[in-house]
N, C-alpha and C. Protein backbone atom coordinates (compact mmCIF):
# COMPACT_ATOMS: atom_id res chain seq x y z
N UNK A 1 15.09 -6.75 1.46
CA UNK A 1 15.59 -7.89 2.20
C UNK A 1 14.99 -9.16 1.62
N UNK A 2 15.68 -10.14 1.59
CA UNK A 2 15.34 -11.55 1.25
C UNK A 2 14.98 -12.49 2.10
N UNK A 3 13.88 -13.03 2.21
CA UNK A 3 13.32 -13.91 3.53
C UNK A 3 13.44 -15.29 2.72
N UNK A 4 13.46 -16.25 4.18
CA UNK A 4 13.61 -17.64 3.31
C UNK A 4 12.18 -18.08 3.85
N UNK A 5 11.12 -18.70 3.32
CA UNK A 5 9.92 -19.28 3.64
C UNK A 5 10.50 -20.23 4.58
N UNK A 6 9.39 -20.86 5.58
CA UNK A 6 9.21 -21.81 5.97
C UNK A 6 8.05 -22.39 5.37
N UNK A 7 7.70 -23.60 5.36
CA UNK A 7 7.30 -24.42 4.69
C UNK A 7 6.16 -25.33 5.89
N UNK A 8 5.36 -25.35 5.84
CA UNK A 8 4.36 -26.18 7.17
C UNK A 8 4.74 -26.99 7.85
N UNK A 9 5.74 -28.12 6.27
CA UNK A 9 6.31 -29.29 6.76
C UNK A 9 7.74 -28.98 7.76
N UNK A 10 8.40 -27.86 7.47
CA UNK A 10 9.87 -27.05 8.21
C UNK A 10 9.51 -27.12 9.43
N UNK A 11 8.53 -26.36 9.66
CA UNK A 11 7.85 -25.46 10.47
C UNK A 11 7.51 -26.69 11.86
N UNK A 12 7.03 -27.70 11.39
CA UNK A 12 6.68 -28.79 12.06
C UNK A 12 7.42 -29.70 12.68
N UNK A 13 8.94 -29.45 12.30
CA UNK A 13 10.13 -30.13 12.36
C UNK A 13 10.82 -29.35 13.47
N UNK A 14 9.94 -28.11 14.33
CA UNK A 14 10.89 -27.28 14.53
C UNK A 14 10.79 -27.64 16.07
N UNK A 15 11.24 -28.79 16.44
CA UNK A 15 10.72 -29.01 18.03
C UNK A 15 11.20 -28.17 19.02
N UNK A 16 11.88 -27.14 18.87
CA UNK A 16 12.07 -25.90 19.74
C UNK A 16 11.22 -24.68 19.66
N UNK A 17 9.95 -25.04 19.28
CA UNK A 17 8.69 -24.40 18.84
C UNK A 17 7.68 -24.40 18.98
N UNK A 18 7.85 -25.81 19.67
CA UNK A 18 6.27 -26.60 19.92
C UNK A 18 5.15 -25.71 20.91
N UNK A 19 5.83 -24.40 21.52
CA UNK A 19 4.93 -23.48 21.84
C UNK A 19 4.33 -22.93 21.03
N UNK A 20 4.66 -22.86 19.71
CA UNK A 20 3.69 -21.87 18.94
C UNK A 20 3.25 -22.54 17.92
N UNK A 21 2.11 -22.57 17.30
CA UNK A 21 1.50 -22.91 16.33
C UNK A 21 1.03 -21.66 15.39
N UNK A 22 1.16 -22.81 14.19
CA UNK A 22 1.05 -22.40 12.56
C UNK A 22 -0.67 -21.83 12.33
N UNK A 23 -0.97 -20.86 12.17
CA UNK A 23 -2.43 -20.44 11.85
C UNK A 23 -2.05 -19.40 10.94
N UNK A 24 -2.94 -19.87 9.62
CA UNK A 24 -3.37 -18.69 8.96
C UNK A 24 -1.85 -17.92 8.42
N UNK A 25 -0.94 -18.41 8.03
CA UNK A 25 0.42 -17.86 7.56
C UNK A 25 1.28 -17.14 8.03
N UNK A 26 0.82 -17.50 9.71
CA UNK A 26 1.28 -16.90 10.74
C UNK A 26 1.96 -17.63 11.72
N UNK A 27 2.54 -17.25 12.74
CA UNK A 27 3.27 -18.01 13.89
C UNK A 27 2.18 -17.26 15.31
N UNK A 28 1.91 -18.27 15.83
CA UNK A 28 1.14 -17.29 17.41
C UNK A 28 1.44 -18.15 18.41
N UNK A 29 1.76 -17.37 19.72
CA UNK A 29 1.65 -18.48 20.76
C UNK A 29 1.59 -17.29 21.85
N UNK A 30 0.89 -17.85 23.08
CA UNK A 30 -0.40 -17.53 23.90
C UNK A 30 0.67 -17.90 25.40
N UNK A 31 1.17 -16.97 26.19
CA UNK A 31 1.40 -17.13 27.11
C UNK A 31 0.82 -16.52 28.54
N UNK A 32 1.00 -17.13 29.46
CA UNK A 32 0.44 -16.91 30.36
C UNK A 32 1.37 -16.18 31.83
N UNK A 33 1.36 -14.79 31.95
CA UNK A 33 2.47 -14.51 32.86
C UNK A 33 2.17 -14.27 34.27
N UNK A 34 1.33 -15.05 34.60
CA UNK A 34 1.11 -14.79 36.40
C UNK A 34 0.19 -13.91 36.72
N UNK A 35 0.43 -12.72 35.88
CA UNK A 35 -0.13 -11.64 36.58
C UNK A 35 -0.34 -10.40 35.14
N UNK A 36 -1.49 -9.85 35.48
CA UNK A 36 -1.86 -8.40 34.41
C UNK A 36 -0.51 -7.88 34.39
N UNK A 37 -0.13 -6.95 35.46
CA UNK A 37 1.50 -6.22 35.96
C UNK A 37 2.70 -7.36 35.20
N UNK A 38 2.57 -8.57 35.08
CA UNK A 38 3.80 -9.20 34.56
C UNK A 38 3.54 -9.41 32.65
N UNK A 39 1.96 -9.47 32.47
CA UNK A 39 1.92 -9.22 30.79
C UNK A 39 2.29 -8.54 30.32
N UNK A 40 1.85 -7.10 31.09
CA UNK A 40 2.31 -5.78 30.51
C UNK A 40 3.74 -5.53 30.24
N UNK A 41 4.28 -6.04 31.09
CA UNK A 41 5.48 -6.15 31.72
C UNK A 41 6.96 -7.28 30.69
N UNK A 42 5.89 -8.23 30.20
CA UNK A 42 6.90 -8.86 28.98
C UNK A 42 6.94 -7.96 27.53
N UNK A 43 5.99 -7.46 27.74
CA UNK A 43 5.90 -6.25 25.93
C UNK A 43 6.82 -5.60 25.88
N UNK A 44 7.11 -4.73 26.66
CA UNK A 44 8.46 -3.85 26.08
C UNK A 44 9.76 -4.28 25.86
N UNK A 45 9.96 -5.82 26.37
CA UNK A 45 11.26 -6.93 26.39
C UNK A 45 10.94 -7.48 24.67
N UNK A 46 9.33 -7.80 24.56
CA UNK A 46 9.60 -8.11 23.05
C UNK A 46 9.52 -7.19 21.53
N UNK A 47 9.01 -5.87 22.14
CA UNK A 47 9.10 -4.88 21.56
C UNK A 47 10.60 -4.57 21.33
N UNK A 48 11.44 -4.67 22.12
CA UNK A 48 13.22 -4.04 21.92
C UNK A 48 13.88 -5.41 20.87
N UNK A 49 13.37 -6.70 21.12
CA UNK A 49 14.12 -7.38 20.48
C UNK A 49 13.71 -7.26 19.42
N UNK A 50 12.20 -7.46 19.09
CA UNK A 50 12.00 -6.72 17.86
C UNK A 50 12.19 -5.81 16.98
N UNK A 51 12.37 -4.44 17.33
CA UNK A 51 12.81 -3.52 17.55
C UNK A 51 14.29 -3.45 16.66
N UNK A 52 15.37 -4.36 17.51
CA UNK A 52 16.79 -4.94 16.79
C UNK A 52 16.60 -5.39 15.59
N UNK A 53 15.76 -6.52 15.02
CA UNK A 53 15.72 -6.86 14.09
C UNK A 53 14.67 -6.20 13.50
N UNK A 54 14.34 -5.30 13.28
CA UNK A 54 13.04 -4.42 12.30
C UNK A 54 12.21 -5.74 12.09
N UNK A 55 11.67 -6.39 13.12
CA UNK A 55 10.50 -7.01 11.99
C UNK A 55 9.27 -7.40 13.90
N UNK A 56 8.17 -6.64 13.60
CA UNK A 56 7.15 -6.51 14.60
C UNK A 56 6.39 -7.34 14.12
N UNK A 57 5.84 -7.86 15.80
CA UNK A 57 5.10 -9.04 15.86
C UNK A 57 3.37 -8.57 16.55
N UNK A 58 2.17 -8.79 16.22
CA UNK A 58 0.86 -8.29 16.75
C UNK A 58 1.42 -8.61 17.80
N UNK A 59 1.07 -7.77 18.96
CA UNK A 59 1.11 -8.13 20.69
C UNK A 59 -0.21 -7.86 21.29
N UNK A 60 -0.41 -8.76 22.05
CA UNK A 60 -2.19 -8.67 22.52
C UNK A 60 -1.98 -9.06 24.06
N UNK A 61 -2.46 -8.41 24.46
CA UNK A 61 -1.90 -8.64 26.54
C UNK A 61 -3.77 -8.09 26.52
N UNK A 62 -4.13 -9.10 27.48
CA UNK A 62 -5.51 -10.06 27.85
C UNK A 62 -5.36 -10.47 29.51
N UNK A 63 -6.49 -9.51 29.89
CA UNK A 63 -6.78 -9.94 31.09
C UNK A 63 -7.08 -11.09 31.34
N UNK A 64 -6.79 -11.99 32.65
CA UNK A 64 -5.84 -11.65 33.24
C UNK A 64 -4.22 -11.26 33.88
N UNK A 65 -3.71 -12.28 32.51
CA UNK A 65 -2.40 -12.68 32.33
C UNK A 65 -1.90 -13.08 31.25
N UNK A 66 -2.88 -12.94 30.24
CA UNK A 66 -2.58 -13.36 28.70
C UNK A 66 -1.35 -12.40 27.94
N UNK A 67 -0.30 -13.27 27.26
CA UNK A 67 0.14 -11.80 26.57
C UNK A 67 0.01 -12.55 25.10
N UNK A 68 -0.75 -12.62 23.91
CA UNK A 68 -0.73 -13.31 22.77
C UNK A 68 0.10 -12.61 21.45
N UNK A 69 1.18 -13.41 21.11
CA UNK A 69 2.21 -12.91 19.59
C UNK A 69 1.91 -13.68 18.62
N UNK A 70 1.56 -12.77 17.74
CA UNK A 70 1.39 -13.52 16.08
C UNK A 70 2.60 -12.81 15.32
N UNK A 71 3.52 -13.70 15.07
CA UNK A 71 4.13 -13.20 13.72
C UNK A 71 4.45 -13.85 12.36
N UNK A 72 4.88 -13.10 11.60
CA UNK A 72 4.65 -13.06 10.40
C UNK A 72 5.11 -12.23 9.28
N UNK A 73 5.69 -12.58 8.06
CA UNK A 73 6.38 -11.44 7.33
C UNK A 73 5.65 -11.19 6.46
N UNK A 74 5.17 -10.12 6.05
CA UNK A 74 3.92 -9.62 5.17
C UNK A 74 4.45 -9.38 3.90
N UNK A 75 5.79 -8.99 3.90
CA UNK A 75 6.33 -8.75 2.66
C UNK A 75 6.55 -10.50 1.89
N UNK A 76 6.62 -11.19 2.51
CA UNK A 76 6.73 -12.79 1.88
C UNK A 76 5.47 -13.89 2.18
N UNK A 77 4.32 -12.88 2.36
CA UNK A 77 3.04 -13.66 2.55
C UNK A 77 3.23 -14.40 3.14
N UNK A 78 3.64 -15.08 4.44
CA UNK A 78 3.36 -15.57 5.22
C UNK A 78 5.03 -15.77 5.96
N UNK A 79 5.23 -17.18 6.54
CA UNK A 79 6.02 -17.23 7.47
C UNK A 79 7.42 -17.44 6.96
N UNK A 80 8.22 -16.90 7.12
CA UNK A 80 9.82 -16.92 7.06
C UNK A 80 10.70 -17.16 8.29
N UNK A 81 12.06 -17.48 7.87
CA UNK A 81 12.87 -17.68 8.98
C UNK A 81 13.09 -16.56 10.17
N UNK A 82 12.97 -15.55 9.44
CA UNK A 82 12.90 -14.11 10.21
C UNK A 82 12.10 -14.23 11.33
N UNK A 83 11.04 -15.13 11.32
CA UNK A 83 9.79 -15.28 11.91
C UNK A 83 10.31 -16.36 13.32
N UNK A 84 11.08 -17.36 12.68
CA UNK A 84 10.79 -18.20 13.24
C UNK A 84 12.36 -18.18 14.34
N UNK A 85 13.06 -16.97 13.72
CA UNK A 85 14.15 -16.44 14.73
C UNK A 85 13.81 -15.63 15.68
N UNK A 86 12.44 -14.99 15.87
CA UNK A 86 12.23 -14.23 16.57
C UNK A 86 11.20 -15.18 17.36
N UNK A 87 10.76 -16.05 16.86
CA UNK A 87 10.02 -16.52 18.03
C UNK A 87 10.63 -17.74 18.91
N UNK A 88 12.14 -17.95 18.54
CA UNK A 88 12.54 -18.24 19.67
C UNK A 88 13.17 -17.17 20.41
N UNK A 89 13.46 -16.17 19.99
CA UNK A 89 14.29 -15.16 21.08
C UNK A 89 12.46 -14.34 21.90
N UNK A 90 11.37 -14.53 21.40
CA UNK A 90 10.10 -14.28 22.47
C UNK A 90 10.44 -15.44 23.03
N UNK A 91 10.35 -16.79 23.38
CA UNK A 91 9.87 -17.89 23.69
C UNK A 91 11.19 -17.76 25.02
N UNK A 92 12.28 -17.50 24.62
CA UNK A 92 13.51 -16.93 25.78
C UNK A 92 13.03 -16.20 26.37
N UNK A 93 12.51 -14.86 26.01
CA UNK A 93 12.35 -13.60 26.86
C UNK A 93 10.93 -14.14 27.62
N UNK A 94 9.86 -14.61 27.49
CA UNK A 94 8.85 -15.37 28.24
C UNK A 94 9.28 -15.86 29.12
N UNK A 95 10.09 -16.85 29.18
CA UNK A 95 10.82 -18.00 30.44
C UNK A 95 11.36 -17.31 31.51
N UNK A 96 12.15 -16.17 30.79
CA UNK A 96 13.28 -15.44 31.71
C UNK A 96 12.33 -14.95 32.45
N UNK A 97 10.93 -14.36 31.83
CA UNK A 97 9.70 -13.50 32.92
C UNK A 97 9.07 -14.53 33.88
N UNK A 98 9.24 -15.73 33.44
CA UNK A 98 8.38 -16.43 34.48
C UNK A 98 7.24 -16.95 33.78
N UNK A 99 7.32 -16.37 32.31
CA UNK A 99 5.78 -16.81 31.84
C UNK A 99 5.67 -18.06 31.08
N UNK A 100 4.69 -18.52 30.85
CA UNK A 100 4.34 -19.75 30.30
C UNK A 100 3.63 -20.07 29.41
N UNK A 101 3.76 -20.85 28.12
CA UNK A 101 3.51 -21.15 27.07
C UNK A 101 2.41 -21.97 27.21
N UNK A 102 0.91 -21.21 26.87
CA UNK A 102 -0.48 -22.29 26.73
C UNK A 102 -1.09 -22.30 25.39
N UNK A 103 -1.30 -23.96 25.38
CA UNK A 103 -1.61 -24.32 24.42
C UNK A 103 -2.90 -24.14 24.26
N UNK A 104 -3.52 -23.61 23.09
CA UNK A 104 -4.89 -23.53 22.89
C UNK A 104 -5.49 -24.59 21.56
């Protein structure tokens, strides 16, 4: 498969994004879902969309309500559009749960 890079400067342009920030050749963003039962509870929603498009994102669910996604395409050293399509379809599936995008 052929990935298209994003670029820091792209990436920065992407004001439907401004939940997640650029670290380390990665995409991450840190939400907050109410409740342990509702973190757990957004993973398997971003696991399936993922899932659709073959390309998995680290998932880290943090007491008390943390659920944290880093993604990233490893085959193109760092961030691609692939990346940055899936983290708006997380950033959808978050809202729809109720959860909320914190900035760290």
């Amino acid at each position: 498969m052929r990935y298209t890079r994003v670029t820091d400067d792209e990436f920065a342009g992407m004001t439907d994004l401004a939940d997640w920030r650029l670290i380390d050749n990665a995409l991450r963003a840190d939400f907050r879902a109410g409740s342990f039962i509702a973190a757990a509870a957004l993973v398997p929603a971003i696991a399936e969309a993922a899932e659709l498009i073959d390309h998995h994102p680290d998932i880290d669910v943090r007491y008390p309500d943390h659920v944290v996604v880093v993604l990233t395409t490893h085959d193109a050293g760092g961030v691609t559009t692939h990346d940055t399509d899936l983290a708006r379809t997380i950033l959808r599936l978050a809202v729809n749960a109720g959860a909320r995008a914190e900035q760290k």
